[in-house]
C-alpha atoms as a PDB file:
ATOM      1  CA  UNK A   1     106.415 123.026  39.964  1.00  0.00           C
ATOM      2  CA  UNK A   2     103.875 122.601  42.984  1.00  0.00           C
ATOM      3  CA  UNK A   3     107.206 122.957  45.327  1.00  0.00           C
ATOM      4  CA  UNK A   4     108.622 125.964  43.301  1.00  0.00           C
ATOM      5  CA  UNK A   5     105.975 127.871  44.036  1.00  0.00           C
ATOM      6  CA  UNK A   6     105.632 127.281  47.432  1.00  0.00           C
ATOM      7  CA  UNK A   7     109.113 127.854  48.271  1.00  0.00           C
ATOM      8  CA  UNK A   8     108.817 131.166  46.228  1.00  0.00           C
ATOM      9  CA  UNK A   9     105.773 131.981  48.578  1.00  0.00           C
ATOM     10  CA  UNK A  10     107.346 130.725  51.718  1.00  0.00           C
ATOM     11  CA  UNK A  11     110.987 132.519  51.214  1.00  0.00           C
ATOM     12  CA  UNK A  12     109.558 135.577  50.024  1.00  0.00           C
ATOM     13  CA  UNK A  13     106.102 136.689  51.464  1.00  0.00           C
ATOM     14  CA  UNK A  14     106.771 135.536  54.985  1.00  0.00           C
ATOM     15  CA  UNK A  15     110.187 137.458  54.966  1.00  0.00           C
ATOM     16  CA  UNK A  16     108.875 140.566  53.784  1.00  0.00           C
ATOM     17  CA  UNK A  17     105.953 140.785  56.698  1.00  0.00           C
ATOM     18  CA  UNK A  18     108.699 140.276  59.302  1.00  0.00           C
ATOM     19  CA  UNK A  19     111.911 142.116  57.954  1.00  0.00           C
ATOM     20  CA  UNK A  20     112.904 143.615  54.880  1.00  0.00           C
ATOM     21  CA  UNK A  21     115.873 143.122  53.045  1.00  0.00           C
ATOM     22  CA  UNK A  22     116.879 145.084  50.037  1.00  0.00           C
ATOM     23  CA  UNK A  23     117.191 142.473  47.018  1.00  0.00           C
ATOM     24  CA  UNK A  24     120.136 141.498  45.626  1.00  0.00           C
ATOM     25  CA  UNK A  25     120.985 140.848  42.129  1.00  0.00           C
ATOM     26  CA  UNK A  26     121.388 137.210  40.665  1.00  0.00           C
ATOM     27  CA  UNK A  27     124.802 138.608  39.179  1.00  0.00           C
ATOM     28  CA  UNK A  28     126.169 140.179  42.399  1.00  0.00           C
ATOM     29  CA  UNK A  29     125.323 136.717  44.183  1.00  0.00           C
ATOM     30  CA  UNK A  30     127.096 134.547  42.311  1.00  0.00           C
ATOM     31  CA  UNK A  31     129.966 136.747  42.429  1.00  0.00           C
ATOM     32  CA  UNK A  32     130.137 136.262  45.880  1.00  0.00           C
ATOM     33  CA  UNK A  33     129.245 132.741  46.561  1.00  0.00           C
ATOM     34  CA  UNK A  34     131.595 130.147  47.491  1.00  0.00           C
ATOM     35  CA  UNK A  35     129.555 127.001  46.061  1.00  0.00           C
ATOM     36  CA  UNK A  36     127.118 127.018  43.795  1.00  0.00           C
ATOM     37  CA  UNK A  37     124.912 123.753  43.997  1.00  0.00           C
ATOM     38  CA  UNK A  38     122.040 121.725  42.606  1.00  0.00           C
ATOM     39  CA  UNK A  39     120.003 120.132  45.671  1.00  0.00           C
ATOM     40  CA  UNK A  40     116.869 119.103  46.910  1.00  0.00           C
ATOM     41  CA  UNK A  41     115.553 119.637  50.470  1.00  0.00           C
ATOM     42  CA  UNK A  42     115.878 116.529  52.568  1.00  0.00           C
ATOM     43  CA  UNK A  43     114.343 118.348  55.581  1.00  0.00           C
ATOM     44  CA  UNK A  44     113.815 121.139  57.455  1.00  0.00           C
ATOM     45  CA  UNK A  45     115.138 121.554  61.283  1.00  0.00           C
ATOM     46  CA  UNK A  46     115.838 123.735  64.105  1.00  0.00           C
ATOM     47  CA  UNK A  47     117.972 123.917  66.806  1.00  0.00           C
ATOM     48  CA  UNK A  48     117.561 126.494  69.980  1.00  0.00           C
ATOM     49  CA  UNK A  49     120.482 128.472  71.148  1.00  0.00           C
ATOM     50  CA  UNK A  50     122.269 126.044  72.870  1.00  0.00           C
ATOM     51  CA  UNK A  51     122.493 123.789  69.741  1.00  0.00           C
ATOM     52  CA  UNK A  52     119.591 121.527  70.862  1.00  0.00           C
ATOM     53  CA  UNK A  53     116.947 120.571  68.155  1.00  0.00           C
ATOM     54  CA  UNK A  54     113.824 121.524  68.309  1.00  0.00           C
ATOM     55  CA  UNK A  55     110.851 119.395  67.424  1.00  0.00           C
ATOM     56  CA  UNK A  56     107.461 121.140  67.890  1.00  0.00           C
ATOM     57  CA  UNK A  57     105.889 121.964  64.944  1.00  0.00           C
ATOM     58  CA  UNK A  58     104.539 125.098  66.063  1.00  0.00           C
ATOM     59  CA  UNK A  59     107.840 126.011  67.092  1.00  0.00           C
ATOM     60  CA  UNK A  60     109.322 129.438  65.552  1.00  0.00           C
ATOM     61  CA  UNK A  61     112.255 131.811  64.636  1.00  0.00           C
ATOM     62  CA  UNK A  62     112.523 135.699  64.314  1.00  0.00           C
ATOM     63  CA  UNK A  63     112.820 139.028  66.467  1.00  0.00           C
ATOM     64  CA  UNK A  64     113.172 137.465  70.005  1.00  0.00           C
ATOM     65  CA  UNK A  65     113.171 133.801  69.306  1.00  0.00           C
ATOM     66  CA  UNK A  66     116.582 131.818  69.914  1.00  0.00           C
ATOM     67  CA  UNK A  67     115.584 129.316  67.654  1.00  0.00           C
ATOM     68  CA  UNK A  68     117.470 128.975  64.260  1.00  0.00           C
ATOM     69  CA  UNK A  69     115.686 126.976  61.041  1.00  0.00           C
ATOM     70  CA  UNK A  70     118.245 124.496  58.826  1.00  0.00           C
ATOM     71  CA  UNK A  71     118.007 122.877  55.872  1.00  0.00           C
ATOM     72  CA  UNK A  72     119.423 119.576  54.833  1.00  0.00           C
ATOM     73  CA  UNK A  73     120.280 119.529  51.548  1.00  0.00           C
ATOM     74  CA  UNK A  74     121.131 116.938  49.265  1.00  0.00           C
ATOM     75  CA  UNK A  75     123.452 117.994  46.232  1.00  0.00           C
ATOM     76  CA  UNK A  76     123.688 116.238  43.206  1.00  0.00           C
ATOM     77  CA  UNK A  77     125.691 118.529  41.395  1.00  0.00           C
ATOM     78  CA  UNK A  78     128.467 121.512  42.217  1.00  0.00           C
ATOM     79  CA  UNK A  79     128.105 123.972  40.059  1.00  0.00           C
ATOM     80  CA  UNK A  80     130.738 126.047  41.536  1.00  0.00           C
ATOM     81  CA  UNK A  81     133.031 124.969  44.351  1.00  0.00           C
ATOM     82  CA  UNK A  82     135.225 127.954  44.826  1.00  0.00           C
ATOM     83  CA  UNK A  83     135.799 127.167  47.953  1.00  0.00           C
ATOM     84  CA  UNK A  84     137.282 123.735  48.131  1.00  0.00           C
ATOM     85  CA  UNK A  85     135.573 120.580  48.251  1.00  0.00           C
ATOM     86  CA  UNK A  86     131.841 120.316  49.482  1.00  0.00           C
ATOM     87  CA  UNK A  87     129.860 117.070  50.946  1.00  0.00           C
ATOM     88  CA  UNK A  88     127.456 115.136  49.289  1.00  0.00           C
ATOM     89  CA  UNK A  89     124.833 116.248  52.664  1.00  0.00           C
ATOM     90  CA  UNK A  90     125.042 119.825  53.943  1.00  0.00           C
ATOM     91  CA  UNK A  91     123.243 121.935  56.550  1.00  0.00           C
ATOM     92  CA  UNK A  92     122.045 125.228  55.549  1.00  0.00           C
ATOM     93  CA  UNK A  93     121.539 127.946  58.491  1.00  0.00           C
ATOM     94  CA  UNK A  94     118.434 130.301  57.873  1.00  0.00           C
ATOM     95  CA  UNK A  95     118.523 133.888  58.928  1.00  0.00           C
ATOM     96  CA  UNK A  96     117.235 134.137  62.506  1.00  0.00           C
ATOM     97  CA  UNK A  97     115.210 136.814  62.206  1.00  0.00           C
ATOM     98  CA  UNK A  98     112.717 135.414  59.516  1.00  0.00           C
ATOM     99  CA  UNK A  99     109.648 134.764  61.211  1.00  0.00           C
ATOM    100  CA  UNK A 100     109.409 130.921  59.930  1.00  0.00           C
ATOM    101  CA  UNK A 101     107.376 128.282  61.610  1.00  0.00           C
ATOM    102  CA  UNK A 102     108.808 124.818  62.000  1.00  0.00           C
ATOM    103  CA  UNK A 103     105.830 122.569  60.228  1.00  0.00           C
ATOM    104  CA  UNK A 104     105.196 125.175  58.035  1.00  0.00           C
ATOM    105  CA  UNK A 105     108.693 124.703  56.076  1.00  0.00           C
ATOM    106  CA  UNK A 106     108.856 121.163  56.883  1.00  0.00           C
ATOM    107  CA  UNK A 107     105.356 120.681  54.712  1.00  0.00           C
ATOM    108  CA  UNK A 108     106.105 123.595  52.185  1.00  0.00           C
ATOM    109  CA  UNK A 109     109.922 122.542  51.830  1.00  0.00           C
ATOM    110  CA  UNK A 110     110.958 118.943  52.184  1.00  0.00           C
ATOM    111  CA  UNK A 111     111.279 117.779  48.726  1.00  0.00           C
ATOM    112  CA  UNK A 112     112.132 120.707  46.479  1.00  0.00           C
ATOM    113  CA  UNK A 113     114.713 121.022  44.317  1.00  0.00           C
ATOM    114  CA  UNK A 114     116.639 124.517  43.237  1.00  0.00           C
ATOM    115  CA  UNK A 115     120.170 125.560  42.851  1.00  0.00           C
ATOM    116  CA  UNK A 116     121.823 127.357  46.173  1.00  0.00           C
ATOM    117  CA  UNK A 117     123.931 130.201  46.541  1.00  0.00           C
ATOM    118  CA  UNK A 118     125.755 129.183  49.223  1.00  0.00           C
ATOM    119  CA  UNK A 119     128.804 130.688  50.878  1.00  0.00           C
ATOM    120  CA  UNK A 120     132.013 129.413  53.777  1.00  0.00           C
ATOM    121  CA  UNK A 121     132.813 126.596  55.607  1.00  0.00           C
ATOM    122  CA  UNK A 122     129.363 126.823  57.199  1.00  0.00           C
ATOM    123  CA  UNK A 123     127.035 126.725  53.743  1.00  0.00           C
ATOM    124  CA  UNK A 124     125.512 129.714  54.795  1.00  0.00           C
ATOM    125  CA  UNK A 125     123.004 131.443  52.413  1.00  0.00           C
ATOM    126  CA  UNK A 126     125.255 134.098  50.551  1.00  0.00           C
ATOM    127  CA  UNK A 127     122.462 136.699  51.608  1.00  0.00           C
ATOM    128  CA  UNK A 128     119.194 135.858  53.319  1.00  0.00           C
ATOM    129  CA  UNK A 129     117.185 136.289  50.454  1.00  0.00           C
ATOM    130  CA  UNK A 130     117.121 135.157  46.914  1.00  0.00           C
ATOM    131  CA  UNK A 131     120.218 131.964  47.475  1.00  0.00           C
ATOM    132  CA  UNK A 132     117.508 129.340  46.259  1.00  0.00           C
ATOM    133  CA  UNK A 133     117.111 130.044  42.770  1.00  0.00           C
ATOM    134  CA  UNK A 134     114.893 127.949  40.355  1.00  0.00           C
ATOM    135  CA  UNK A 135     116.645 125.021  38.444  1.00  0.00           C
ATOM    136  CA  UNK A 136     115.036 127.228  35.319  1.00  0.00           C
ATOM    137  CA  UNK A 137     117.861 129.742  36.497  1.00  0.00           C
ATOM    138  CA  UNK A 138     120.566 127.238  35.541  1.00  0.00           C
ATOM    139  CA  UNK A 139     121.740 128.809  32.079  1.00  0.00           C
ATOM    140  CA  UNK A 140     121.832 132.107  33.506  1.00  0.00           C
ATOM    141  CA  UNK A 141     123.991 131.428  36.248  1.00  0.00           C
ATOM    142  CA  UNK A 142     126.731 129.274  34.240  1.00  0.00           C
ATOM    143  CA  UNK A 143     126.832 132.204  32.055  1.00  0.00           C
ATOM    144  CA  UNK A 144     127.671 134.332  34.727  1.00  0.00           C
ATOM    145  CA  UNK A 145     130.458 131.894  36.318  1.00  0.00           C
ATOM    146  CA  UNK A 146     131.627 132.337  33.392  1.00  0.00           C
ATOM    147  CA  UNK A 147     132.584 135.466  33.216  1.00  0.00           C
END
């Protein structure tokens, strides 16, 4: 629950200091995701704009940074794979222009577990706020895949 929290904290407060983003709802996301997974955060990386990763931990994205954050994720269950098959390990690009700081996610996110909204070829989040949803949000999103 420790890791809930923080990743509630860490997706939500820092976001709203640098950018903001009018909230979606849970029903409109699913509708529009591609895969729908259960996964836990393997770890946290970022590469700079030429696709080389990026190791510092004070190292940061947003508003005139290069630098893009990704999570690994491990899935251990597809909830919905509307778009073909999906790996067992994939790499989740953040929104650039969150204002994230490399150690900070690495120590707030490796190890937490939620279900993803995810969306493509790419795994992208299917908006940059709101596609990690609590595993407590489980019922409520099979009810709405199935409609």
């Amino acid at each position: 629950m420790k890791y809930l929290w923080s990743l509630i904290i860490v997706l939500c407060a820092f976001p709203a200091s640098a950018t903001s983003i009018v909230p979606k709802s849970l029903e409109e996301m699913v509708a529009e995701s591609d895969h729908i997974v259960v996964a836990t955060i393997r770890a946290v990386g970022m590469v700079n704009a030429r696709g080389v990763p990026v190791l510092a931990p004070d190292a940061r994205t947003g508003p005139g940074e290069s630098n893009q954050m990704r999570l690994q994720l491990e899935i251990s269950e597809v909830l919905s794979p509307r778009d073909g098959a999906i790996p067992v390990a994939v790499t989740v690009p953040l929104w650039k222009m969150w204002h994230y700081r490399l150690g900070t996610m690495q120590e707030e996110l490796v190890g937490s577990r939620g279900i993803f909204l995810l969306v493509g070829p790419q795994h992208a989040p299917v908006y940059p706020i709101g596609f990690q949803r609590s595993p407590e949000e489980r019922q409520a999103i099979l009810a709405l895949l199935r409609n």
